[in-house]
C-alpha atoms as a PDB file:
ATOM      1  CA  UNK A   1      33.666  71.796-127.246  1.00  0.00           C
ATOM      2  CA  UNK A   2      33.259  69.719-124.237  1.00  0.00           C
ATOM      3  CA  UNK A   3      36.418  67.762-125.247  1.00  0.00           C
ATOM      4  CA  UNK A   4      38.445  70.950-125.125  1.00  0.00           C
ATOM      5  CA  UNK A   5      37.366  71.302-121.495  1.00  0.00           C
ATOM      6  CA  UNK A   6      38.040  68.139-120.875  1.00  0.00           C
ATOM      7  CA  UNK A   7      41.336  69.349-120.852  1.00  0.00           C
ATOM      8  CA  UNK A   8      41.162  71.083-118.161  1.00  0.00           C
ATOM      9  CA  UNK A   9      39.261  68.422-115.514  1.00  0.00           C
ATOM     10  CA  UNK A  10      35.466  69.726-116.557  1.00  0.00           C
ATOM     11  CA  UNK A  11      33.245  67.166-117.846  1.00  0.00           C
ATOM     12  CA  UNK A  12      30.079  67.306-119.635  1.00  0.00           C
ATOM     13  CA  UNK A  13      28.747  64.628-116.689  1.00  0.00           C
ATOM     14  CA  UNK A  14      29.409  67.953-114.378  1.00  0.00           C
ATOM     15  CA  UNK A  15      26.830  70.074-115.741  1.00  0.00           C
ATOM     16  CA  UNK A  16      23.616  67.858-115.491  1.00  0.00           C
ATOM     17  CA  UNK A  17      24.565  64.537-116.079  1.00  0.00           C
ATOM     18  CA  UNK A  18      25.136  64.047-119.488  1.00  0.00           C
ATOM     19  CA  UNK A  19      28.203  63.047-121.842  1.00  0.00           C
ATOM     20  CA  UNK A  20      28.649  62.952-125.480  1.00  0.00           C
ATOM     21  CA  UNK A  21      27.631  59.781-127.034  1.00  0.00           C
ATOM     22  CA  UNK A  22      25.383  58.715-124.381  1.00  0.00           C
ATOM     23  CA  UNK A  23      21.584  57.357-125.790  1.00  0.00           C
ATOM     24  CA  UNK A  24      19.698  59.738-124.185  1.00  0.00           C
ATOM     25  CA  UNK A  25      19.046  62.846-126.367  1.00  0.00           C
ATOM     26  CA  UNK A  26      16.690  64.592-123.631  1.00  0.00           C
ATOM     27  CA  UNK A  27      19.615  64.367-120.732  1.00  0.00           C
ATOM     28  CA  UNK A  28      22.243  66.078-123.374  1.00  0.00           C
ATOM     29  CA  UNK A  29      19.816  68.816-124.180  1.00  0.00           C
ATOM     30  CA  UNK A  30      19.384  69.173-120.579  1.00  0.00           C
ATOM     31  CA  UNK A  31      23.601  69.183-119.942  1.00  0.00           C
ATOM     32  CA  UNK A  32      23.813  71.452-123.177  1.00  0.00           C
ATOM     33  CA  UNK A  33      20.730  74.112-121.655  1.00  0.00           C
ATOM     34  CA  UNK A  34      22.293  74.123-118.411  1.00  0.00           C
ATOM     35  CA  UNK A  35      26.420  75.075-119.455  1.00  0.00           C
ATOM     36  CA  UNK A  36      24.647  77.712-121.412  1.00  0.00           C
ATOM     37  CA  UNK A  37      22.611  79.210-118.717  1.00  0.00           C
ATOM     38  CA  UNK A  38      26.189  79.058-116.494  1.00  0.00           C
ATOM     39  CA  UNK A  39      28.375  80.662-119.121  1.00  0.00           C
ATOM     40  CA  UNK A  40      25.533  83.239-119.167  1.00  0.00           C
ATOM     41  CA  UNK A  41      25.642  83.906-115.626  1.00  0.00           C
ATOM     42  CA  UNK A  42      29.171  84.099-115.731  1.00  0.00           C
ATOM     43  CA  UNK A  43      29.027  86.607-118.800  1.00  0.00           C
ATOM     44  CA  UNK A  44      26.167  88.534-117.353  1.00  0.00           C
ATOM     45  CA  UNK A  45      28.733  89.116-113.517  1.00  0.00           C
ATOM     46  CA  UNK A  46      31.787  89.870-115.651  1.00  0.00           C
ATOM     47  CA  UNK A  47      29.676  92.502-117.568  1.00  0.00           C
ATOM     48  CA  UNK A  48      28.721  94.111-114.243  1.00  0.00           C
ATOM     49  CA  UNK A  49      31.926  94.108-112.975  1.00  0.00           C
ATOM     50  CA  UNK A  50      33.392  96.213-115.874  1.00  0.00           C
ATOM     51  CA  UNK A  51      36.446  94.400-116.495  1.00  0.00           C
ATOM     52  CA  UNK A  52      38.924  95.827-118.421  1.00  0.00           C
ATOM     53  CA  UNK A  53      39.508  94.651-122.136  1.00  0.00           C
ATOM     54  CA  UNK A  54      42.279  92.728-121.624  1.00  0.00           C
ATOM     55  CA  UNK A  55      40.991  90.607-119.102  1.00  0.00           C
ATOM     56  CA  UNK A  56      37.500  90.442-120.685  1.00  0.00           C
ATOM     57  CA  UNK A  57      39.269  88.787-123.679  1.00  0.00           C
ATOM     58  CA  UNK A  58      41.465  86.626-122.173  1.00  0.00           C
ATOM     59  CA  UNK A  59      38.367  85.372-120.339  1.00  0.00           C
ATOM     60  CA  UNK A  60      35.797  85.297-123.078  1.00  0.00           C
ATOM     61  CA  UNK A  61      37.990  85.332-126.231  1.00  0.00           C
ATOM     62  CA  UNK A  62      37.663  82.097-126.937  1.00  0.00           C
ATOM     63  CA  UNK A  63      33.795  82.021-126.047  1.00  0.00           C
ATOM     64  CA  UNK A  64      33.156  84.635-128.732  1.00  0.00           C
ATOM     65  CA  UNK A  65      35.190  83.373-131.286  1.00  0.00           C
ATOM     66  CA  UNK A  66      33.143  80.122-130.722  1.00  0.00           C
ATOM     67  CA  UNK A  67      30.087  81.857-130.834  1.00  0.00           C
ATOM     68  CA  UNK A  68      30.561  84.125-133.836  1.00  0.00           C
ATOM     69  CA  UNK A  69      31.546  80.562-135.964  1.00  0.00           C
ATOM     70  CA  UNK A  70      28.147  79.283-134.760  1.00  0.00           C
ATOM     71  CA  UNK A  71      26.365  82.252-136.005  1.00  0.00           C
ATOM     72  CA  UNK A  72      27.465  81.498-139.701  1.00  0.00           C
ATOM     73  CA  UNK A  73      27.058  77.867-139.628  1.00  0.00           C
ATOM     74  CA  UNK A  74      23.343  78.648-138.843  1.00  0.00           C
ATOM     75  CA  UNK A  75      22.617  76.130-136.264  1.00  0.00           C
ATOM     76  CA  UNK A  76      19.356  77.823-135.144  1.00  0.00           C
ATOM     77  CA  UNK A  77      20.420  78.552-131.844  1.00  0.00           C
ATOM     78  CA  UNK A  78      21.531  81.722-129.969  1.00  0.00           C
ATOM     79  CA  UNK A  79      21.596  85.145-131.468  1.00  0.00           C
ATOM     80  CA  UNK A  80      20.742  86.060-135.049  1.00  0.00           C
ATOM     81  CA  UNK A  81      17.652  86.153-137.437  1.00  0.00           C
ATOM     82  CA  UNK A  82      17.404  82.922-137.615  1.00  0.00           C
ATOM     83  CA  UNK A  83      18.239  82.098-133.438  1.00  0.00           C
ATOM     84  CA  UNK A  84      15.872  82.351-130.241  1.00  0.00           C
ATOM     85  CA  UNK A  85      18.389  85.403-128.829  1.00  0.00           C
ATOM     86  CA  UNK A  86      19.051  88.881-129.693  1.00  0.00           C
ATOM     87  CA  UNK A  87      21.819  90.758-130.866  1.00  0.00           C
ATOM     88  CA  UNK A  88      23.111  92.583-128.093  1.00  0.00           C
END
Protein backbone atom coordinates (compact mmCIF):
# COMPACT_ATOMS: atom_id res chain seq x y z
CA UNK A 1 0.00 0.00 0.00
CA UNK A 2 2.52 2.52 0.91
CA UNK A 3 4.06 2.14 -2.60
CA UNK A 4 0.78 3.17 -4.17
CA UNK A 5 1.05 6.41 -2.19
CA UNK A 6 4.21 6.80 -3.04
CA UNK A 7 2.76 7.82 -6.07
CA UNK A 8 1.46 10.57 -5.05
CA UNK A 9 4.62 12.28 -2.86
CA UNK A 10 3.47 10.45 0.68
CA UNK A 11 5.97 8.33 2.22
CA UNK A 12 5.82 5.81 4.84
CA UNK A 13 8.99 7.96 6.55
CA UNK A 14 6.00 10.75 6.86
CA UNK A 15 3.90 9.03 9.24
CA UNK A 16 6.37 8.16 12.15
CA UNK A 17 9.49 7.44 10.72
CA UNK A 18 9.43 4.26 9.27
CA UNK A 19 9.84 2.69 5.62
CA UNK A 20 9.36 -0.69 4.28
CA UNK A 21 12.34 -2.83 4.53
CA UNK A 22 13.95 -1.01 7.23
CA UNK A 23 15.37 -3.51 10.38
CA UNK A 24 13.40 -2.18 12.86
CA UNK A 25 10.07 -4.06 13.29
CA UNK A 26 8.93 -1.84 16.43
CA UNK A 27 9.35 1.67 14.31
CA UNK A 28 7.08 0.04 11.32
CA UNK A 29 4.44 -1.03 13.76
CA UNK A 30 4.65 2.35 15.10
CA UNK A 31 4.41 4.06 11.21
CA UNK A 32 1.69 1.29 10.45
CA UNK A 33 -0.48 2.27 14.09
CA UNK A 34 -0.14 5.78 13.39
CA UNK A 35 -1.54 5.97 9.27
CA UNK A 36 -4.29 3.96 10.78
CA UNK A 37 -5.22 6.19 13.58
CA UNK A 38 -5.02 9.24 10.67
CA UNK A 39 -7.15 7.48 8.09
CA UNK A 40 -9.48 7.01 11.10
CA UNK A 41 -9.63 10.52 11.94
CA UNK A 42 -10.11 11.36 8.54
CA UNK A 43 -13.02 8.69 8.20
CA UNK A 44 -14.49 9.56 11.53
CA UNK A 45 -14.70 13.98 10.07
CA UNK A 46 -15.99 12.82 6.69
CA UNK A 47 -18.70 10.75 8.54
CA UNK A 48 -19.73 13.89 10.46
CA UNK A 49 -19.79 15.93 7.69
CA UNK A 50 -22.40 13.80 5.79
CA UNK A 51 -20.93 13.78 2.50
CA UNK A 52 -22.81 12.75 -0.21
CA UNK A 53 -22.24 9.20 -1.82
CA UNK A 54 -20.48 10.18 -4.57
CA UNK A 55 -17.92 12.00 -2.94
CA UNK A 56 -17.72 9.55 0.00
CA UNK A 57 -16.66 6.95 -2.62
CA UNK A 58 -14.48 8.70 -4.60
CA UNK A 59 -12.74 9.49 -1.31
CA UNK A 60 -12.87 6.19 0.48
CA UNK A 61 -13.53 3.75 -2.41
CA UNK A 62 -10.42 2.59 -2.63
CA UNK A 63 -9.92 2.43 1.31
CA UNK A 64 -12.84 0.01 1.55
CA UNK A 65 -12.13 -2.06 -1.18
CA UNK A 66 -8.68 -2.45 0.57
CA UNK A 67 -10.17 -3.14 3.67
CA UNK A 68 -12.89 -5.62 2.73
CA UNK A 69 -9.76 -7.83 0.86
CA UNK A 70 -8.06 -7.72 4.28
CA UNK A 71 -11.04 -9.02 6.02
CA UNK A 72 -10.92 -12.36 3.96
CA UNK A 73 -7.29 -12.84 3.97
CA UNK A 74 -7.67 -12.96 7.83
CA UNK A 75 -4.75 -10.99 8.88
CA UNK A 76 -6.01 -10.56 12.49
CA UNK A 77 -6.33 -7.03 12.36
CA UNK A 78 -9.26 -4.56 12.11
CA UNK A 79 -12.86 -5.56 12.05
CA UNK A 80 -14.22 -9.10 12.09
CA UNK A 81 -14.43 -12.18 14.48
CA UNK A 82 -11.25 -12.81 14.32
CA UNK A 83 -9.89 -8.69 14.46
CA UNK A 84 -9.49 -6.22 17.56
CA UNK A 85 -12.49 -3.84 15.82
CA UNK A 86 -16.09 -4.07 15.36
CA UNK A 87 -18.33 -4.24 12.61
CA UNK A 88 -19.82 -1.03 12.26
Amino acid sequence: MASRWRGHGIQADDYGGATLGEGSGTRQVTARNGWIRAVNALVAVAALSKLDEETDHLIFGALRLAEKHADHRGGGGGTGPTGGGTNE
